[in-house]
Protein backbone atom coordinates (compact mmCIF):
# COMPACT_ATOMS: atom_id res chain seq x y z
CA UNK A 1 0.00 0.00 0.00
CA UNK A 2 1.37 3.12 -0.81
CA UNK A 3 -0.09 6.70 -0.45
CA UNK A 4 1.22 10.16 -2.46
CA UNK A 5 -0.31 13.43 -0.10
CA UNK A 6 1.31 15.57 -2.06
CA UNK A 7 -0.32 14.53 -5.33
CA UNK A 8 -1.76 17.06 -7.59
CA UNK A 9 -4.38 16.09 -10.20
CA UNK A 10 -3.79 19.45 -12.16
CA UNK A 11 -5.64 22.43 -12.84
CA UNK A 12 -10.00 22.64 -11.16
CA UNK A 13 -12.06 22.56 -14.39
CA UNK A 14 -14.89 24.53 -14.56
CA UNK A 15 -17.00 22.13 -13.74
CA UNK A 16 -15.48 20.52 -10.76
CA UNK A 17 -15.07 24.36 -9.16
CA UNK A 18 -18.59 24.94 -10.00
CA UNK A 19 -19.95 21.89 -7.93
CA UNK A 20 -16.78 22.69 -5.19
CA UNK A 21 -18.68 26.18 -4.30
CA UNK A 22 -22.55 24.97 -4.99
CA UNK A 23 -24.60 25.79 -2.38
CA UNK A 24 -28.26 25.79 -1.53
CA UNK A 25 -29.91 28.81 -2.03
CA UNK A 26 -31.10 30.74 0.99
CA UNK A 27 -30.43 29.01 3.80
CA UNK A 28 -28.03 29.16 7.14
CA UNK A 29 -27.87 32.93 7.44
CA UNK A 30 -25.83 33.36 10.22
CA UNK A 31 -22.97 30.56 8.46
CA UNK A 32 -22.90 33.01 5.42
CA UNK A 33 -22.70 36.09 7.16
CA UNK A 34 -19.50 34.93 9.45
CA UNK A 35 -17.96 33.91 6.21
CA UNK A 36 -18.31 37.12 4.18
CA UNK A 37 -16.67 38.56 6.77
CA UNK A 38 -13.80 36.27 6.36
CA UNK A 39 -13.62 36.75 2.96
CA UNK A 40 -14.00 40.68 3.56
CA UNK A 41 -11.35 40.52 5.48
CA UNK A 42 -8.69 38.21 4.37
CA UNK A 43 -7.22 38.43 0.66
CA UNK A 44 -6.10 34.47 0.88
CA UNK A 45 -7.34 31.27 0.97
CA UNK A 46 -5.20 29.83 3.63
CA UNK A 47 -5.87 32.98 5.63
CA UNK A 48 -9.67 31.90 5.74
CA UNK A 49 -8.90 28.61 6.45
CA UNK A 50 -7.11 29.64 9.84
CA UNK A 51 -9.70 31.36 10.54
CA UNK A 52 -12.05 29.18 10.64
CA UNK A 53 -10.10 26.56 12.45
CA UNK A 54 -9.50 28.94 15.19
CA UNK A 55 -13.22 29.61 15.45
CA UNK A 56 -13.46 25.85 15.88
CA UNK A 57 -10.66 25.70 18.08
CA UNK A 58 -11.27 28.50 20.40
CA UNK A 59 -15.09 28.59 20.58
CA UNK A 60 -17.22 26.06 23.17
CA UNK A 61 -17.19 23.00 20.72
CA UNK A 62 -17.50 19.51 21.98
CA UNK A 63 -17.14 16.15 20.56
CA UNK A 64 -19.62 13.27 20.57
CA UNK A 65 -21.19 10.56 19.24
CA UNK A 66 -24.51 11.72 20.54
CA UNK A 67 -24.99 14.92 19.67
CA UNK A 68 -28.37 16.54 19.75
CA UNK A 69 -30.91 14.55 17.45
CA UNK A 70 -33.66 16.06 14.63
CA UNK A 71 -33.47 17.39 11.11
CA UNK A 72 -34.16 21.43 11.10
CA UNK A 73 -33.98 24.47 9.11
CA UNK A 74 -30.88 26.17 8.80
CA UNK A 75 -29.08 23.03 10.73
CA UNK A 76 -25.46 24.09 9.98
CA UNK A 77 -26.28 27.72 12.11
CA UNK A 78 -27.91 25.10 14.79
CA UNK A 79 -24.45 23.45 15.10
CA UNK A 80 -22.68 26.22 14.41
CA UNK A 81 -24.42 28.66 16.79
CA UNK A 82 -26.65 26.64 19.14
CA UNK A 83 -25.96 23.30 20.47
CA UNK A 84 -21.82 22.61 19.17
CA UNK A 85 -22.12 19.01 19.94
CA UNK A 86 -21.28 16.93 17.28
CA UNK A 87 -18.92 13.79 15.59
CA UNK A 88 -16.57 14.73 12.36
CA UNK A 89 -19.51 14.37 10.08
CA UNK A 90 -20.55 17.66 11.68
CA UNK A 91 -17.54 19.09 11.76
CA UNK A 92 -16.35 18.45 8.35
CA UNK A 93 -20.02 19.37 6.80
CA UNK A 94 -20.11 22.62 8.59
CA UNK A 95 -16.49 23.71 7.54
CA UNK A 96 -17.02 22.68 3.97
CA UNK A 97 -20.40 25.05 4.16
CA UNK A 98 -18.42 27.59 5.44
CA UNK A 99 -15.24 27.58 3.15
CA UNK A 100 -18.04 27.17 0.20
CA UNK A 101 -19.81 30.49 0.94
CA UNK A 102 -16.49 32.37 1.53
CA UNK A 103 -15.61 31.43 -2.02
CA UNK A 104 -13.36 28.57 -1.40
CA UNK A 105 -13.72 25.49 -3.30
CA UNK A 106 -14.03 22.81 -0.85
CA UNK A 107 -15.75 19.48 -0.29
CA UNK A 108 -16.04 16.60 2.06
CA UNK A 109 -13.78 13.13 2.12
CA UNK A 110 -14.70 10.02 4.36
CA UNK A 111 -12.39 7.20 5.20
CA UNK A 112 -11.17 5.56 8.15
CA UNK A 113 -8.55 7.22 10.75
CA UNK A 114 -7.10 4.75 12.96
CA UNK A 115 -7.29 1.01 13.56
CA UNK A 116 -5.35 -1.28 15.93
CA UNK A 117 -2.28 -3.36 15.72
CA UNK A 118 -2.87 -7.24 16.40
CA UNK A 119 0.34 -8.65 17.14
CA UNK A 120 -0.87 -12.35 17.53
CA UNK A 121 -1.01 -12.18 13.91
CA UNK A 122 1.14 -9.04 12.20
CA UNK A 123 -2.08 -7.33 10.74
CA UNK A 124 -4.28 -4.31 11.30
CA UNK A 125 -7.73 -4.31 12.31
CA UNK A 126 -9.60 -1.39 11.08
CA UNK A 127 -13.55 -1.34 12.30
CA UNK A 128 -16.62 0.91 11.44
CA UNK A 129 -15.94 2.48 14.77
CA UNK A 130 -12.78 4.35 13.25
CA UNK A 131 -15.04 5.42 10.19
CA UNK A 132 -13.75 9.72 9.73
CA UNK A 133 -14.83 12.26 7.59
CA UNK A 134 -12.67 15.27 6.84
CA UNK A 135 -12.46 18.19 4.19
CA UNK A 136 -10.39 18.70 1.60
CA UNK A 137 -10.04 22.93 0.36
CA UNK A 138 -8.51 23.57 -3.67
CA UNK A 139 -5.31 26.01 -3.26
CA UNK A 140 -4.54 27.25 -6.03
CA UNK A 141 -0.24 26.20 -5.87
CA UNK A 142 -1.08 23.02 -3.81
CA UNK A 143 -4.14 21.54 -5.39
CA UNK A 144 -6.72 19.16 -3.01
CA UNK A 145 -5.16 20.09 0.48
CA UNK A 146 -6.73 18.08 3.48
CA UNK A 147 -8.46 19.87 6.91
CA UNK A 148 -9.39 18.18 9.52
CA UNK A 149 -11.73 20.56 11.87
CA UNK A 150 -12.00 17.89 14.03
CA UNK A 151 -8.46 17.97 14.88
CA UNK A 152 -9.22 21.63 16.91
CA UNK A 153 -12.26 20.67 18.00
CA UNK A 154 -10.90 17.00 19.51
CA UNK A 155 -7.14 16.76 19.12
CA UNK A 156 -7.20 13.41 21.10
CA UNK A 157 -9.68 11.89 18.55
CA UNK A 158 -7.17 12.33 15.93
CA UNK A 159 -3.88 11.80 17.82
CA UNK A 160 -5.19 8.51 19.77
CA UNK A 161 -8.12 7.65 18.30
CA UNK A 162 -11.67 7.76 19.16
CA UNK A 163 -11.40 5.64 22.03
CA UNK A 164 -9.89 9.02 23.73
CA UNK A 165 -12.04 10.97 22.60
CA UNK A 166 -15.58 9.53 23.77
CA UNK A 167 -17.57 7.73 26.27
CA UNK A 168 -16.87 3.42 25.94
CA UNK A 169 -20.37 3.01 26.31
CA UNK A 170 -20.78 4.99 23.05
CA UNK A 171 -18.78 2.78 21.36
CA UNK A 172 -19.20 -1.21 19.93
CA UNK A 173 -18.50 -3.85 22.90
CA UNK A 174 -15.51 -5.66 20.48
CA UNK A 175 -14.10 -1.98 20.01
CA UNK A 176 -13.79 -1.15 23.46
CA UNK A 177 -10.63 -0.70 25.16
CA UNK A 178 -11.40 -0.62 28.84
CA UNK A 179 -10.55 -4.22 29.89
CA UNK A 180 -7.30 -5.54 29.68
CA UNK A 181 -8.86 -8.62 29.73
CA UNK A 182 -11.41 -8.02 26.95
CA UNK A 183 -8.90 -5.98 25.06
CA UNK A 184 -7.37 -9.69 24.74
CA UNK A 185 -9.63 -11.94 24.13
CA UNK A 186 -11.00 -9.79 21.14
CA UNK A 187 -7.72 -9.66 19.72
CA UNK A 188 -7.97 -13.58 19.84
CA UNK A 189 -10.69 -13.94 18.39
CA UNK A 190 -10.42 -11.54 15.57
CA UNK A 191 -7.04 -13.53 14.89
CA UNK A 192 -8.82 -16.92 14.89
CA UNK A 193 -11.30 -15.08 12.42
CA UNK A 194 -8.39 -14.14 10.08
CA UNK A 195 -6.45 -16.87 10.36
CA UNK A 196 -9.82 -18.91 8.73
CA UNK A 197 -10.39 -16.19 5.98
CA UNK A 198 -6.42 -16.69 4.70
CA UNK A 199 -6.31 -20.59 5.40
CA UNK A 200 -9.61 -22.12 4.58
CA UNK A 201 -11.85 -19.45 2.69
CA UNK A 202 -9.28 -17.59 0.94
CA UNK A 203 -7.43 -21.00 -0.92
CA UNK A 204 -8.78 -23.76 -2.87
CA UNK A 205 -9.12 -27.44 -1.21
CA UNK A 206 -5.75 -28.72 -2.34
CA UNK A 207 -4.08 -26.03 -0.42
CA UNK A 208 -6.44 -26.46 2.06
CA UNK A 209 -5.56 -30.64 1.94
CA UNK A 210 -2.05 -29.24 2.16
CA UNK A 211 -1.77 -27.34 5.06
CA UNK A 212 -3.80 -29.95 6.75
CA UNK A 213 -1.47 -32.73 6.16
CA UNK A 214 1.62 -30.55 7.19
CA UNK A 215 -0.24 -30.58 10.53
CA UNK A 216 0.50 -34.25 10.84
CA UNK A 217 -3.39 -35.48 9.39
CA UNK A 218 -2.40 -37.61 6.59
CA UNK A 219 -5.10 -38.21 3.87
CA UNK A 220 -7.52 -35.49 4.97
CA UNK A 221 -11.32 -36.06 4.59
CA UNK A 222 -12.05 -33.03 3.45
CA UNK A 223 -16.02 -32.96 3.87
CA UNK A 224 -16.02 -34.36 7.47
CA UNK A 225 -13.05 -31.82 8.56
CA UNK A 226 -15.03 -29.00 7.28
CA UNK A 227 -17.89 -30.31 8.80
CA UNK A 228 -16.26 -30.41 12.28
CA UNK A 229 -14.88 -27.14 12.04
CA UNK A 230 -18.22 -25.46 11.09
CA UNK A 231 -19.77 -26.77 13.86
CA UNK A 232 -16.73 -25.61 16.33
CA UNK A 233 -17.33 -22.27 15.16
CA UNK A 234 -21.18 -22.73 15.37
CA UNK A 235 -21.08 -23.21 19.17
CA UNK A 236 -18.23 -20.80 20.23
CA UNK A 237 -20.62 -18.31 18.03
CA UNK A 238 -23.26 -19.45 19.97
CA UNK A 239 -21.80 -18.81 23.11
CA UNK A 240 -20.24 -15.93 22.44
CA UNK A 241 -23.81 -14.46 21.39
CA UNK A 242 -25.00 -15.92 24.52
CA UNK A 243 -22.59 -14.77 27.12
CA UNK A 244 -23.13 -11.03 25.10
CA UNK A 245 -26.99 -11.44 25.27
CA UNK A 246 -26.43 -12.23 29.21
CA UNK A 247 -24.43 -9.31 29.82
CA UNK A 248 -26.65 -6.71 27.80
CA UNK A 249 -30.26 -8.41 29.67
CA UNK A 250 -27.85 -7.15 33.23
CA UNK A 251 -26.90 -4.12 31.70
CA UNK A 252 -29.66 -2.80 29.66
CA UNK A 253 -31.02 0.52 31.24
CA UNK A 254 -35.17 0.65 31.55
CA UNK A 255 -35.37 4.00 30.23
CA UNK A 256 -34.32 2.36 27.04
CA UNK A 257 -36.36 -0.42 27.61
CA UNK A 258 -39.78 1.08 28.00
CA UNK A 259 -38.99 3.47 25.17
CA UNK A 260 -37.75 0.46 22.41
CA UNK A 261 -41.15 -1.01 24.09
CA UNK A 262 -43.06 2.37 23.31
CA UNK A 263 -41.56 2.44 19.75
CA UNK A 264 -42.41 -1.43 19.22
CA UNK A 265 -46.20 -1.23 19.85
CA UNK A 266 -46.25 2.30 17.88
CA UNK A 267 -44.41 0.09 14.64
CA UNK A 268 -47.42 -2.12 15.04
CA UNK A 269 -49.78 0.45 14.28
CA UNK A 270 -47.94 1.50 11.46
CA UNK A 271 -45.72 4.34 12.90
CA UNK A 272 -42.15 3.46 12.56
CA UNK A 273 -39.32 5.85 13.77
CA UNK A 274 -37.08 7.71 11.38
CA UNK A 275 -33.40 6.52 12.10
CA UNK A 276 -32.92 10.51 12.34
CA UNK A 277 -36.14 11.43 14.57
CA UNK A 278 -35.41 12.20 18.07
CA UNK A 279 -38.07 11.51 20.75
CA UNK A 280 -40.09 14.16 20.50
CA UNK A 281 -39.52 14.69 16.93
CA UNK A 282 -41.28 11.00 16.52
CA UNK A 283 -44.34 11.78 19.06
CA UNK A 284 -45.23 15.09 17.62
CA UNK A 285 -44.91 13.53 14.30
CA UNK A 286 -47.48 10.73 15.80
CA UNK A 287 -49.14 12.94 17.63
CA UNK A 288 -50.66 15.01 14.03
CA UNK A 289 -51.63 11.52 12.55
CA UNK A 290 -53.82 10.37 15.41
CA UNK A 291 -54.92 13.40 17.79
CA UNK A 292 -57.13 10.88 20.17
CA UNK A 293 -53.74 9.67 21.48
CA UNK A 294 -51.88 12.98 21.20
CA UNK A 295 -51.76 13.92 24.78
CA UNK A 296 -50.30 10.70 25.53
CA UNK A 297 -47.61 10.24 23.17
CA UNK A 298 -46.85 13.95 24.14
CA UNK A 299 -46.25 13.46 27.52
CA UNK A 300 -44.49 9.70 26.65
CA UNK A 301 -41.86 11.79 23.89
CA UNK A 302 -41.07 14.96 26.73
CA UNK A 303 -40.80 12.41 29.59
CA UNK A 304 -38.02 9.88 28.14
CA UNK A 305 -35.91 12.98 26.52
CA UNK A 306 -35.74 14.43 29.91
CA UNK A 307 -35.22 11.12 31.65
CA UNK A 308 -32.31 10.20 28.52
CA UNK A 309 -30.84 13.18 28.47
CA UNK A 310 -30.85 15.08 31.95
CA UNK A 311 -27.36 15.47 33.47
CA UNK A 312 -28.95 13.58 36.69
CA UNK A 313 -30.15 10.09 36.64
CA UNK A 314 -33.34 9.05 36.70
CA UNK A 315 -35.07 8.34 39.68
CA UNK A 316 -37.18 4.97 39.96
CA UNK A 317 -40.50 7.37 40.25
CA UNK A 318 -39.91 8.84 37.11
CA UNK A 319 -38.80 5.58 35.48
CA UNK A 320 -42.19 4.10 36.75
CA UNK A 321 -43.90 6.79 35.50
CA UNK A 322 -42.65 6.43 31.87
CA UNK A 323 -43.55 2.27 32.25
CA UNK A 324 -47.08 2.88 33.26
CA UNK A 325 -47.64 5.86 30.60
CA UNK A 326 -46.48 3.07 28.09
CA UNK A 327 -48.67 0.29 29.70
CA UNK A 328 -51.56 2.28 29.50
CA UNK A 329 -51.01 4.04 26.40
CA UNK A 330 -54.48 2.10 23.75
CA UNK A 331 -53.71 2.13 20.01
């Protein structure tokens, strides 16, 4: 693998600047307004760059995986203004919008950023979890040149990875790093997993016959070895799933509960949640379809965004309060 950051791919056609700068029309006032004065008042590209990495960098920004839910108007002055809370997607999107209306060609680049070493087998291990999006600005004597806003915003994220730069319990169980322990046995296991993709899915069965017979098997039967090892792997899957579904049933917080319940017997009646509605987005939403049960899904929506999102935990009052508004809610 090889990688050239300092390739240029020549002169931004017309067409390619054109989509670089598109914007929609009318929208984000306050976004377009900071950057006109940027542009105002810097005569070069880079200039406006700094700037608005120091506005990242020195105003209340704060990374997370959870930021504030719900599609709205003008969302880019919402993050930019209002609630700051946000992963790289924001980040990036936001300083590509900005760069855009100051006039400088910019757009937005996902990848990964990260990954882990696994020394029980010399290989990395690169998971959704270290998924990153970034922005790229055109200069005109460098070309394509990358910006991370991220990297003000959350320095750690990019110098250690996201493990430093968020809650654990916002991140996959496999990908967490909190347990030496755990740390271990995933490494283990991902090894066992690779080792079977290179030396039994990855080469044909002579190979295969091969490899087997260098162990000291003699004539292999193929079928019945395969058979044996799909069935190994069948019940360490199955208790793997098992000892996860134990810990998660010990785990699992009832807010959560009683609201996956609420969503559940909503689904039934044909009103499914939007991956990107919020809580009350979704009751409000219910809430104009079928005004008989407005009140209640109302007071359901309000009640588990405070309980989810408070800085205090819930008490088991409210929590009971949210179980029987579910029980009793009629469809």
């Amino acid at each position: 693998m090889s990688s050239y950051p300092r390739y240029q791919t020549g002169p931004l056609e017309t067409i390619w600047r054109w989509r670089a700068l598109h914007l929609p029309a009318d929208n984000n006032p306050q976004t377009r307004r900071l950057a006109q004065e940027w542009r105002s008042r810097y005569a070069e590209p880079e200039q406006i760059v700094q700037a608005a990495l120091m506005f990242f960098r020195e105003e209340p920004f704060y990374y997370t995986l959870s930021p504030p839910g719900g599609l709205v108007e003008n969302n880019v002055d919402k993050f930019l203004f209002e609630t700051r809370s946000g992963f790289c997607e924001h980040y990036a999107s936001s300083f590509v919008f900005l760069m855009r209306a100051a006039g400088v060609p910019a757009r937005v680049v996902t990848g990964y950023q990260g990954g882990e070493s696994n020394a029980l087998s010399d290989y990395f291990i690169v998971r959704q979890s270290d998924a990153h999006a970034w922005a790229e600005v055109w200069l005109q004597e460098r070309g394509w040149t990358r910006v991370d806003p991220t990297a003000a915003v959350s320095p750690a994220r990019i110098e250690r990875g996201i493990q430093a730069a968020v809650d654990l319990n916002d991140l996959p169980f496999m990908a967490r790093r909190d347990n030496s322990w755990r740390q271990d046995l995933a490494l283990r296991w991902d090894s066992f997993n690779n080792l079977w993709n290179e030396w039994v899915l990855s080469y044909g069965p002579e190979r295969q016959r091969e490899f087997l017979s260098g162990l000291g098997f003699g004539a292999v039967d193929w079928r019945g070895m395969t058979t044996a090892m799909v069935a190994l792997l069948g019940c360490l899957s199955l208790l793997a799933v098992g000892w996860h579904f134990l810990r998660q049933r010990a785990t699992v917080d009832p807010v959560i509960h009683w609201y996956q319940r609420f969503c559940n017997k909503l689904a039934r009646r044909g009103f499914v949640r939007e991956s990107f509605e919020g809580p009350v987005d979704f009751t409000e939403r219910v809430a104009r379809q079928r005004p008989d049960i407005a009140p209640q899904v109302r007071r359901i929506g309000h009640l588990y965004a405070k309980l989810r999102y408070s800085r205090n935990l819930p008490t088991a009052e409210s929590i009971e309060a949210l179980r029987r508004g579910i029980k009793q809610l009629r469809i």
